[in-house]
C-alpha atoms as a PDB file:
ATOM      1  CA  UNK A   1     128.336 116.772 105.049  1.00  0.00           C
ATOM      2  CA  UNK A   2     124.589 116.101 105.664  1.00  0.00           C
ATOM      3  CA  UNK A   3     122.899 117.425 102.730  1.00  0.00           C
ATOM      4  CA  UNK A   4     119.267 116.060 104.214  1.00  0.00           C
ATOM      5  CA  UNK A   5     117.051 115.573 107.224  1.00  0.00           C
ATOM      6  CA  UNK A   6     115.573 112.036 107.042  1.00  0.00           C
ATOM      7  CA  UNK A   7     111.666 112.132 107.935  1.00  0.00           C
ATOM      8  CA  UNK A   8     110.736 108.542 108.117  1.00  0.00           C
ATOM      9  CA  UNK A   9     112.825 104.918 107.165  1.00  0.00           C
ATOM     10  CA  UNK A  10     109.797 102.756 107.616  1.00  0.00           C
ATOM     11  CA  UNK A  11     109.858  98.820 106.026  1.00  0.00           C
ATOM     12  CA  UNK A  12     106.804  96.550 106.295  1.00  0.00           C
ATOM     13  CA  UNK A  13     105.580  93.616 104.124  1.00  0.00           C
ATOM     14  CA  UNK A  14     102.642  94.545 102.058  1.00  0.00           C
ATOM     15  CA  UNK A  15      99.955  93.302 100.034  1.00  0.00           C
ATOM     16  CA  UNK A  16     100.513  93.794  96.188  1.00  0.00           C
ATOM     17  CA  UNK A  17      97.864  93.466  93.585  1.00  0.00           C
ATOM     18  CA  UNK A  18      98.320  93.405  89.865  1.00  0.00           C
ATOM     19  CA  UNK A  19      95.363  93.659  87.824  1.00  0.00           C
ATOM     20  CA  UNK A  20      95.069  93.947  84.021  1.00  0.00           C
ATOM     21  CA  UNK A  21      92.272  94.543  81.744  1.00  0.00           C
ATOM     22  CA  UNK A  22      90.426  96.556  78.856  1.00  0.00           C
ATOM     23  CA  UNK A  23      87.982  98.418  78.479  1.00  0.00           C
ATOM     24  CA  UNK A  24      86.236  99.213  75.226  1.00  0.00           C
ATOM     25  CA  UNK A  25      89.189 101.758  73.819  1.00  0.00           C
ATOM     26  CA  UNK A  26      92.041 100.728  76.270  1.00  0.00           C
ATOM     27  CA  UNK A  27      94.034  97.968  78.451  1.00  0.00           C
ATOM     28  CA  UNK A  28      95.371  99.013  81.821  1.00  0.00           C
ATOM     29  CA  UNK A  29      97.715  97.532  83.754  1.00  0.00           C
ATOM     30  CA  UNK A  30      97.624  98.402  87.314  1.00  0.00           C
ATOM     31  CA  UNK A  31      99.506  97.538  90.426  1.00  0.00           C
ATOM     32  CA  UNK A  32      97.785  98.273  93.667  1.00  0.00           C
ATOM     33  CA  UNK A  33     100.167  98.079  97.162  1.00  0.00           C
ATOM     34  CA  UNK A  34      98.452  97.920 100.562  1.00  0.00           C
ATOM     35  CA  UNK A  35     100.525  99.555 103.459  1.00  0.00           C
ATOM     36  CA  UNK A  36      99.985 100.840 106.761  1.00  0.00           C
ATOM     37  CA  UNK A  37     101.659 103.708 105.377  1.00  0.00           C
ATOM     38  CA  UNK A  38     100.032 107.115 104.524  1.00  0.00           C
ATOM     39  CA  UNK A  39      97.068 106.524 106.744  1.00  0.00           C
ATOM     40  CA  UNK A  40      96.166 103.265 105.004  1.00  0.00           C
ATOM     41  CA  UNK A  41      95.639 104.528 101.594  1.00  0.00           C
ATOM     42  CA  UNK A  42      96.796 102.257  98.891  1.00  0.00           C
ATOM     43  CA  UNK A  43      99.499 103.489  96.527  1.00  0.00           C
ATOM     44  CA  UNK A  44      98.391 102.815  92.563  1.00  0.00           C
ATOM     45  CA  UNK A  45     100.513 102.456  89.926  1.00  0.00           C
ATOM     46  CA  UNK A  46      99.783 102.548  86.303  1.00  0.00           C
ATOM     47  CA  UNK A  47     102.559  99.708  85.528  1.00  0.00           C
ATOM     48  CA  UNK A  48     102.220 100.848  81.647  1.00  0.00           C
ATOM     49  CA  UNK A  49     103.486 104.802  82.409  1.00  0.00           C
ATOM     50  CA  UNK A  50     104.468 104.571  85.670  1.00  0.00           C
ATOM     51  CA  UNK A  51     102.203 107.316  86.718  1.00  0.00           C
ATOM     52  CA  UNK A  52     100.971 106.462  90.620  1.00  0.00           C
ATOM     53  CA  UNK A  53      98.804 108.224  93.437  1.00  0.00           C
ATOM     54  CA  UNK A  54      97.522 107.050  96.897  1.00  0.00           C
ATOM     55  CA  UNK A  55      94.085 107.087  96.647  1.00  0.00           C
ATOM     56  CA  UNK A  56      90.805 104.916  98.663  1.00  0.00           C
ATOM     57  CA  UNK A  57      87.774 104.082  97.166  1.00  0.00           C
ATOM     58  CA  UNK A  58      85.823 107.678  98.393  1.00  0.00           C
ATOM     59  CA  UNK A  59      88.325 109.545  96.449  1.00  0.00           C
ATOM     60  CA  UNK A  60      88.270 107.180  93.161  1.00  0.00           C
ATOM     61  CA  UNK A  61      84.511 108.225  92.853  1.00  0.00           C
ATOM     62  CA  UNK A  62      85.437 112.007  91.632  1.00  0.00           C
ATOM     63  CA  UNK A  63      86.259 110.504  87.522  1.00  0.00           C
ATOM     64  CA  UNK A  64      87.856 114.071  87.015  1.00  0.00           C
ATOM     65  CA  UNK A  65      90.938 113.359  89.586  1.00  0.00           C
ATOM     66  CA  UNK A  66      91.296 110.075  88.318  1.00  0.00           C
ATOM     67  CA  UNK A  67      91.463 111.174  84.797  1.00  0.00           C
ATOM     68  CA  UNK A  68      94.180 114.272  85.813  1.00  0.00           C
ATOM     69  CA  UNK A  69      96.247 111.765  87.918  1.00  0.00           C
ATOM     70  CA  UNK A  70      96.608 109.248  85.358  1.00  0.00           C
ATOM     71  CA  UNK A  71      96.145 111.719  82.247  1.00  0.00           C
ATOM     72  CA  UNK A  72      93.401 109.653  81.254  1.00  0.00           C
ATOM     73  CA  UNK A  73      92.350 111.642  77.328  1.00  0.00           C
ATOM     74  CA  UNK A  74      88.403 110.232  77.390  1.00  0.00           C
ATOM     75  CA  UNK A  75      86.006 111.370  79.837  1.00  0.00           C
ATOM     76  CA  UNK A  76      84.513 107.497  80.027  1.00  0.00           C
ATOM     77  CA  UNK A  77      87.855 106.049  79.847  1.00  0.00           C
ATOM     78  CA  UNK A  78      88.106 108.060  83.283  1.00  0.00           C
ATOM     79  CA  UNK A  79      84.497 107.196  84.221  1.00  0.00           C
ATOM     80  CA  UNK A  80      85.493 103.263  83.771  1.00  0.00           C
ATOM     81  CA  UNK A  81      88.588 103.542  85.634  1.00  0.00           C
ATOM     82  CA  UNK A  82      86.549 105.072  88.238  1.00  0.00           C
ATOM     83  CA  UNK A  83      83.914 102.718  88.537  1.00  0.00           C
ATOM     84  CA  UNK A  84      86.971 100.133  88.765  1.00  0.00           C
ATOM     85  CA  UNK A  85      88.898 101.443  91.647  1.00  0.00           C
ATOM     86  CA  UNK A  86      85.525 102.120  93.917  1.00  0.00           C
ATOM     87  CA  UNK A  87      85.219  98.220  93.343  1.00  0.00           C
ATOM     88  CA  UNK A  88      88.325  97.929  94.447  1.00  0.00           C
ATOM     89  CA  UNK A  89      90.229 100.305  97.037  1.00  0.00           C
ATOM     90  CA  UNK A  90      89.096 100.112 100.454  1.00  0.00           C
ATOM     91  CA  UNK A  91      87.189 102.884 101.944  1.00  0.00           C
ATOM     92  CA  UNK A  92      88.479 104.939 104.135  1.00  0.00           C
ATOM     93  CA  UNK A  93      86.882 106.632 107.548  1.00  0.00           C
ATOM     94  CA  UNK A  94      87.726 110.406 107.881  1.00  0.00           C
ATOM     95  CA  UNK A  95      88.267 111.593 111.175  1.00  0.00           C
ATOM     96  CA  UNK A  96      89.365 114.875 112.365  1.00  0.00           C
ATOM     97  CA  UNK A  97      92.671 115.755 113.644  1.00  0.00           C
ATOM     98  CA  UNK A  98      92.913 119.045 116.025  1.00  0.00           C
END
């Protein structure tokens, strides 16, 4: 019985980053995985609630999808994280598809 159509199988060695810190109201613990995966975007995970996204450094900039993604409570919080992951995720060039 095949219950599901298998889209990809993919393995690859990758780059892992752990990073912990505070900030004035909070400590995050964060691990960040490089991959040739998912057009290069790195995949973050908050390694305290497990929460994750793939997200580059252009995307990081908007504070308001950063605070929804990891349900951040204080706008600044968000802002910091922000500010963070710009530092840190690589950037990404956009090209058109079609």
């Amino acid at each position: 019985m095949n219950l599901f159509e298998r889209l990809y199988d993919e393995q690859e060695d990758v780059k892992v980053q752990f990073i912990g810190f505070t900030t004035e109201n909070a400590r995050y613990d964060f691990g960040i995985v490089y991959t040739n995966m998912f057009f290069g975007k790195p995949l973050v995970v908050c390694m305290q609630t497990g929460r994750s996204t793939l997200i580059c450094a252009e995307e990081a900039e908007n504070w308001e999808h950063v605070k929804k993604v990891f349900q951040i409570k204080c706008d600044n919080e968000a802002k910091d994280l922000a500010i963070f992951f710009t530092s840190k995720l690589p950037t990404m060039s956009f090209e058109n598809q079609y």
